[in-house]
Structures are given as structure tokens and as C-alpha cells.
N, C-alpha and C. Protein backbone atom coordinates (compact mmCIF):
# COMPACT_ATOMS: atom_id res chain seq x y z
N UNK A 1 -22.09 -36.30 30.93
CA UNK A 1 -20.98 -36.20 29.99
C UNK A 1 -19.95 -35.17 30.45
N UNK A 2 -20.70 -33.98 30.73
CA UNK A 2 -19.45 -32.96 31.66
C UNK A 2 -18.77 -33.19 32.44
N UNK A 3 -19.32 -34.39 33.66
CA UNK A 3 -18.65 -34.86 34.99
C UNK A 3 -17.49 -35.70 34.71
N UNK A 4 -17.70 -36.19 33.13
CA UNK A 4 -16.74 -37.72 32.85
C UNK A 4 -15.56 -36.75 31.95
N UNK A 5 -15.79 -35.90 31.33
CA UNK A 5 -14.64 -34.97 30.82
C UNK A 5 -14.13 -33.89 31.90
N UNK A 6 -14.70 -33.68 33.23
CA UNK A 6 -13.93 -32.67 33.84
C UNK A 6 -13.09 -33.81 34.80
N UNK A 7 -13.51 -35.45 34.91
CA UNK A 7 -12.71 -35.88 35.50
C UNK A 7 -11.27 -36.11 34.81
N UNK A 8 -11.68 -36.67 33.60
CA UNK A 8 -10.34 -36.83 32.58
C UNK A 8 -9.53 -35.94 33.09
N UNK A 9 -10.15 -35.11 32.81
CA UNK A 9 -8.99 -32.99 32.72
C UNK A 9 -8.45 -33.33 33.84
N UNK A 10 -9.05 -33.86 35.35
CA UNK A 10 -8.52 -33.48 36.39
C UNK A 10 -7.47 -34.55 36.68
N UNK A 11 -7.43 -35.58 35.97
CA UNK A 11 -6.89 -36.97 36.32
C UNK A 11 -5.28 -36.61 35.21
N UNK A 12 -5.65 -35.96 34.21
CA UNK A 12 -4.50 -35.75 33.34
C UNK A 12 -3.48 -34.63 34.09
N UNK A 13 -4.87 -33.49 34.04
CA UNK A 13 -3.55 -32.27 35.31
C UNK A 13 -2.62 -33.08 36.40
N UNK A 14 -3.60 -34.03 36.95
CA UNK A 14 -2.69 -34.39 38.27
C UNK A 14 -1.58 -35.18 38.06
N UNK A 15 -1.81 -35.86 37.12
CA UNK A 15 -1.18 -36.96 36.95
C UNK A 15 0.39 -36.00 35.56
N UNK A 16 0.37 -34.88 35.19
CA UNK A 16 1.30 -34.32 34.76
C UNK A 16 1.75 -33.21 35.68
N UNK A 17 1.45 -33.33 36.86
CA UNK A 17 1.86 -32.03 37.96
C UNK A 17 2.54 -32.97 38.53
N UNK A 18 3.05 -34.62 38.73
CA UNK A 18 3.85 -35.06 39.21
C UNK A 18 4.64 -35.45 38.41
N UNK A 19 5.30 -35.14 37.03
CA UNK A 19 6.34 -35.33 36.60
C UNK A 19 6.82 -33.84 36.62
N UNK A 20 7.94 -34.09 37.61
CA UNK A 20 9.01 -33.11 37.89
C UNK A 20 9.78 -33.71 38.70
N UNK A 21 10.83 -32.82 38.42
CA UNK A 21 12.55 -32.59 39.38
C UNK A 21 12.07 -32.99 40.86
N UNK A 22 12.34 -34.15 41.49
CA UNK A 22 11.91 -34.27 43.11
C UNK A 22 12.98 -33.29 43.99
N UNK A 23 14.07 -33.63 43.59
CA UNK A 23 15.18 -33.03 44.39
C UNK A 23 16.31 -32.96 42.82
N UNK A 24 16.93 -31.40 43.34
CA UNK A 24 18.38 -31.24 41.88
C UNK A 24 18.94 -30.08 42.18
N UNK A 25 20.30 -29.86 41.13
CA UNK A 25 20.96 -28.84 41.41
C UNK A 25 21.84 -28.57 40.21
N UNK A 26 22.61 -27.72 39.96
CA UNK A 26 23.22 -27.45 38.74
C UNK A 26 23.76 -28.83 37.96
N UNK A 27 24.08 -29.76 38.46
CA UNK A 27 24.83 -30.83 37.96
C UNK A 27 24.12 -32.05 38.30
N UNK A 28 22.33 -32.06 38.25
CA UNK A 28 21.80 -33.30 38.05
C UNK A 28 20.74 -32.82 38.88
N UNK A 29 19.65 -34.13 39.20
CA UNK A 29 19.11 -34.53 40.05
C UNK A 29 17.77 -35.59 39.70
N UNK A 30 17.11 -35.93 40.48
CA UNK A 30 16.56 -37.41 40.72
C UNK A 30 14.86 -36.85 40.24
N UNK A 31 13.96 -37.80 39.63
CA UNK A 31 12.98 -37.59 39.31
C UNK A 31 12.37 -38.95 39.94
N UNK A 32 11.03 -38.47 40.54
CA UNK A 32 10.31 -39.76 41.22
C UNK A 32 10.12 -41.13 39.98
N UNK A 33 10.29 -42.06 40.54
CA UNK A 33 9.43 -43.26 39.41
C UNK A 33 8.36 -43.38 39.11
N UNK A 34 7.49 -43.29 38.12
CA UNK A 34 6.41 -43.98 37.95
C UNK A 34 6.37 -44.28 36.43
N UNK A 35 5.71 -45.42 35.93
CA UNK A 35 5.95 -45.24 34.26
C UNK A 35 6.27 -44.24 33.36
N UNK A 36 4.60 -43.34 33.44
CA UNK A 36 4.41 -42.13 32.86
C UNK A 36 5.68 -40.92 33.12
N UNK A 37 6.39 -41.11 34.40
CA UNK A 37 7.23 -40.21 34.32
C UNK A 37 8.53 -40.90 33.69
N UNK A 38 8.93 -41.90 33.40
CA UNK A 38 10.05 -42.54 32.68
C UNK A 38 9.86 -42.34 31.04
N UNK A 39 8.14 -42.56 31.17
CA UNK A 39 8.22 -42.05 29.52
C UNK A 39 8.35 -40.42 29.18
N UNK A 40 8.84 -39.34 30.26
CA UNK A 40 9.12 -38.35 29.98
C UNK A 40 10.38 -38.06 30.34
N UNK A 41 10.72 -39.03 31.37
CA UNK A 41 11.99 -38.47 31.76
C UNK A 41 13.09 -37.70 30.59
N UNK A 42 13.39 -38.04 29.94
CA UNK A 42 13.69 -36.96 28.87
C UNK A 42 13.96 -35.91 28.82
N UNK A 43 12.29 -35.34 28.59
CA UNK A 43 12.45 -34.25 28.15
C UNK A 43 12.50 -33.15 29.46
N UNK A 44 12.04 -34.14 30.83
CA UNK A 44 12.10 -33.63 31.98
C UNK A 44 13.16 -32.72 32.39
N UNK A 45 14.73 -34.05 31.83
CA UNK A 45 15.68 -33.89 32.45
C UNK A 45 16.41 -32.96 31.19
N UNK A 46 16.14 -32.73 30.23
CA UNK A 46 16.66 -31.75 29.14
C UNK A 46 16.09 -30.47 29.50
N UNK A 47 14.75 -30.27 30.10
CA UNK A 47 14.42 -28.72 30.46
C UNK A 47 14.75 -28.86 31.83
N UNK A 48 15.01 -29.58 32.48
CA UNK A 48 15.84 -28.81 33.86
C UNK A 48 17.18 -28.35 33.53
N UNK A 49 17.97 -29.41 32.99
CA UNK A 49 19.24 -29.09 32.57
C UNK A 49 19.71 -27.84 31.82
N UNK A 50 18.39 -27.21 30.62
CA UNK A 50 18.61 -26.11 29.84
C UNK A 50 18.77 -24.59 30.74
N UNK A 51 18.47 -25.11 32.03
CA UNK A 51 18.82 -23.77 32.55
C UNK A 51 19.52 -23.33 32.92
N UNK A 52 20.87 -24.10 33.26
CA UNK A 52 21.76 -23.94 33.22
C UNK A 52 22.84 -24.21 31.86
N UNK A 53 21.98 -23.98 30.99
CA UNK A 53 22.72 -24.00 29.42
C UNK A 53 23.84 -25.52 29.68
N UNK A 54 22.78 -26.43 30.01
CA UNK A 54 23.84 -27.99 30.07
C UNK A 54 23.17 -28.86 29.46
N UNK A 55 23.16 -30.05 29.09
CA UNK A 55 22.92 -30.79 28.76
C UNK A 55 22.43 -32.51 29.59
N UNK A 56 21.64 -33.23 29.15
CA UNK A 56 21.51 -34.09 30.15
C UNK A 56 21.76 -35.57 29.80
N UNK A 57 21.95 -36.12 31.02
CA UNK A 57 22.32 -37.82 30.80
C UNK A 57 21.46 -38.64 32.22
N UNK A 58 20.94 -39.22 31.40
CA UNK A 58 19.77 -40.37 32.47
C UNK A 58 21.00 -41.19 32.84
N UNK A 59 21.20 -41.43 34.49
CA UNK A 59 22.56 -42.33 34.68
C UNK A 59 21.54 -43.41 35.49
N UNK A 60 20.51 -43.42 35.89
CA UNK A 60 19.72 -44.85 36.44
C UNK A 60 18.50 -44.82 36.48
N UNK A 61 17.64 -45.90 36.05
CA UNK A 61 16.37 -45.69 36.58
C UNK A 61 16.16 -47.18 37.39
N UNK A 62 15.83 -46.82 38.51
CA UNK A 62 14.82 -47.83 39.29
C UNK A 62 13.21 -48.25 38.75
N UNK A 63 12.86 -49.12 38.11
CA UNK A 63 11.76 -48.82 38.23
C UNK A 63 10.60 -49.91 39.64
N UNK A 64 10.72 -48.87 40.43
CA UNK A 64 9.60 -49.16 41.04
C UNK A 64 9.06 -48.33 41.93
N UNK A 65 7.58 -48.28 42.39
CA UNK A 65 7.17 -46.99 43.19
C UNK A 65 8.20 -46.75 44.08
N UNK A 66 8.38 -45.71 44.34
CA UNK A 66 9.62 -44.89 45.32
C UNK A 66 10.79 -44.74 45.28
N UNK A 67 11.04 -45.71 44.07
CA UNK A 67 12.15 -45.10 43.76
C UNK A 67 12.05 -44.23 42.62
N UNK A 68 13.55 -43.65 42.22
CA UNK A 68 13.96 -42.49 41.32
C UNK A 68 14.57 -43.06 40.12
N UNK A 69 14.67 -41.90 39.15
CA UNK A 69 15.40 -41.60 38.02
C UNK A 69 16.40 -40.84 38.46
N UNK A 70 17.35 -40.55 37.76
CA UNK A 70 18.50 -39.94 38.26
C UNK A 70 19.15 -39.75 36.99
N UNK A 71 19.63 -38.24 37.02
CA UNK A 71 19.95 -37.58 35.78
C UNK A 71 21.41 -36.85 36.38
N UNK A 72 22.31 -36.37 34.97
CA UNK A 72 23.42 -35.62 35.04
C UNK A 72 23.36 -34.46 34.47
N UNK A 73 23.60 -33.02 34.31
CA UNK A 73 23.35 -32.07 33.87
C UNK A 73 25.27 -31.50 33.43
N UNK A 74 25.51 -32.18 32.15
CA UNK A 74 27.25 -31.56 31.61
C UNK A 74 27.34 -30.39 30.81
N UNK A 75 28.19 -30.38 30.85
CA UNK A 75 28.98 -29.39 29.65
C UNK A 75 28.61 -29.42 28.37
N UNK A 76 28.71 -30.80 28.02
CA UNK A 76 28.91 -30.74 26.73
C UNK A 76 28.42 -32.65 26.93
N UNK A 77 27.72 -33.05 25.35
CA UNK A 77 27.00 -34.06 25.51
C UNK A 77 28.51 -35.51 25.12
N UNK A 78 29.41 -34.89 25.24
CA UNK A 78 30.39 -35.89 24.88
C UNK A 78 31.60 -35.90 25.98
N UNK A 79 31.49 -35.62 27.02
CA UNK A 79 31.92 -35.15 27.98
C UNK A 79 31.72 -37.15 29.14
N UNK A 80 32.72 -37.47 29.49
CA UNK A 80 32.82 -39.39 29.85
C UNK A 80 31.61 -39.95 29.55
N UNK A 81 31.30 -40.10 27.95
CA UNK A 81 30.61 -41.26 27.52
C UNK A 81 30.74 -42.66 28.29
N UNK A 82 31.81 -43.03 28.60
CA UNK A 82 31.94 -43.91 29.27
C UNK A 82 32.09 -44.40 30.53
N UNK A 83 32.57 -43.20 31.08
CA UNK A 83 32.47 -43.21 32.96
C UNK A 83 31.02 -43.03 33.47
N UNK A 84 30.23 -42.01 32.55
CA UNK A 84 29.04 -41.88 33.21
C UNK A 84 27.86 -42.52 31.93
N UNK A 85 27.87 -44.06 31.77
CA UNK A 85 26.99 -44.49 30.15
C UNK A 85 25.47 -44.32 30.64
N UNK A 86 24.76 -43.58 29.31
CA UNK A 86 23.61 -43.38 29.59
C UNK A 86 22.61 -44.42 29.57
N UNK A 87 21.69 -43.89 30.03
CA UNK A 87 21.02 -45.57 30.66
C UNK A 87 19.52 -45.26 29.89
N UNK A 88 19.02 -46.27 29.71
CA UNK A 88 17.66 -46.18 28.31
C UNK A 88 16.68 -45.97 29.09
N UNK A 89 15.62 -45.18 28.42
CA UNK A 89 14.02 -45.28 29.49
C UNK A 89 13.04 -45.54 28.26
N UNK A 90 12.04 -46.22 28.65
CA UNK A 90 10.99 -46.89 27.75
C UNK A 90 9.81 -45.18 27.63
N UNK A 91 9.94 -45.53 26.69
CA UNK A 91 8.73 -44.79 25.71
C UNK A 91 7.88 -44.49 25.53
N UNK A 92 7.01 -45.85 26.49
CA UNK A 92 5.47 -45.86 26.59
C UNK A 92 4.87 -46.24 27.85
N UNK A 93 3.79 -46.46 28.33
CA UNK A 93 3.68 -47.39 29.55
C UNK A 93 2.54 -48.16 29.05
N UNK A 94 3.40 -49.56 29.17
CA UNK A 94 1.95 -51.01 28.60
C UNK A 94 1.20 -51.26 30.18
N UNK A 95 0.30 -51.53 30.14
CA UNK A 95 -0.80 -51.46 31.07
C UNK A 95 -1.25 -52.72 30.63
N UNK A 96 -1.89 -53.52 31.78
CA UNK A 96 -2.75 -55.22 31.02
C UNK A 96 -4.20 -54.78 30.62
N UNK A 97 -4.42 -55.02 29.98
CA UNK A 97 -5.79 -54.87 28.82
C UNK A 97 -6.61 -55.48 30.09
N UNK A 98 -7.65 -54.74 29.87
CA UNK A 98 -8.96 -55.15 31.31
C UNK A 98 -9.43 -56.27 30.73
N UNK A 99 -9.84 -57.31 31.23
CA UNK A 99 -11.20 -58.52 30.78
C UNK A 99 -12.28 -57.97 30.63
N UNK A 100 -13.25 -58.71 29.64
CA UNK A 100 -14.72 -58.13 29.42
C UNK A 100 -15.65 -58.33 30.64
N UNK A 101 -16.22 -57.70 30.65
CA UNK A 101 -17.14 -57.76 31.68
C UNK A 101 -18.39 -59.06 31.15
N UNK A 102 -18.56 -59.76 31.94
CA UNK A 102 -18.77 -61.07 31.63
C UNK A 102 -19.90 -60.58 33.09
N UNK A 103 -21.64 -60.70 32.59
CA UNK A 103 -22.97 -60.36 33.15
C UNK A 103 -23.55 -62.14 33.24
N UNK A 104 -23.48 -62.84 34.40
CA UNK A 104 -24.20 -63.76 34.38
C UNK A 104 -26.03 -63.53 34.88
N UNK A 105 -27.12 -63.71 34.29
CA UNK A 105 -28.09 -63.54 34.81
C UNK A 105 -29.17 -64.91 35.25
């Protein structure tokens, strides 16, 4: 029972030590793809952005392994709504439900 909860722990650490900033700089930057990180991108790109007291805008997501997310870090959250329109990221990640294990003897 210990071995199957210290794997969880280790599978959750790892798997939240790769949502981060791949490459950025005061005025944006790109976050790797993977579901789990689209369903954070968010808040990813709102605490990179807060450090420079800016604000953020998701301007693309690719989704597929290797590619990126790609964020803007402004002034102010009303600043070309329309030159730069923000782009939606999903919420959750649906996964296909496993089949039963089906034991012929």
C-alpha cells in the first residue's frame, strides 16, 4: 500500500514540475503542450505575468506533443482586444475510459 501511494506522490510531483514557463520574458512567453498543462495554462501564465505587475493573454495553443502555448504579458487587460484575441484552453483533460479486463479461463 506504501509503494502504490509513494508512486502516486511521485507521478503527481513529476507530472506538476512540468507545467512551467519553457522559454519567456517581460512581454510573454510559450508553455510546453500537454493536456494537463492547457488545463493550467492560466493560472501559469497569470503568475508569470504577475511579476512583472502585467497581466496575461493566451494568444495560441497547439495542441499536440511539442508543441506550445503561447501567452502575452500587457499593461492593462483591455489593451488590443482585438489585434491580439484571446484564444480558449479546455479545463479538463478527457482520457478514454480503459475496457474491463475480460479473464478467459
Amino acid at each position: 500500500m506504501r509503494a502504490a501511494l509513494a508512486a502516486v506522490g511521485l507521478l503527481l510531483w513529476g507530472a506538476s514540475a512540468q507545467a512551467q514557463v519553457y522559454h519567456g520574458n517581460d512581454t510573454g512567453g510559450i508553455i510546453s503542450w500537454s493536456c494537463e498543462n492547457e488545463a493550467m495554462a492560466q493560472q501559469i501564465a497569470a503568475e508569470y505575468c504577475a511579476r512583472w505587475d502585467k497581466y496575461h493573454r493566451i494568444t495560441s495553443v497547439h495542441r499536440q506533443y511539442g508543441d506550445f502555448i503561447a501567452f502575452n504579458c500587457l499593461w492593462s487587460p483591455h489593451v488590443a482586444p482585438y489585434a491580439l484575441p484571446a484564444v480558449r484552453t479546455r479545463n479538463t483533460c478527457a482520457y478514454e475510459r480503459p475496457r474491463p479486463l475480460v479473464i478467459n479461463k
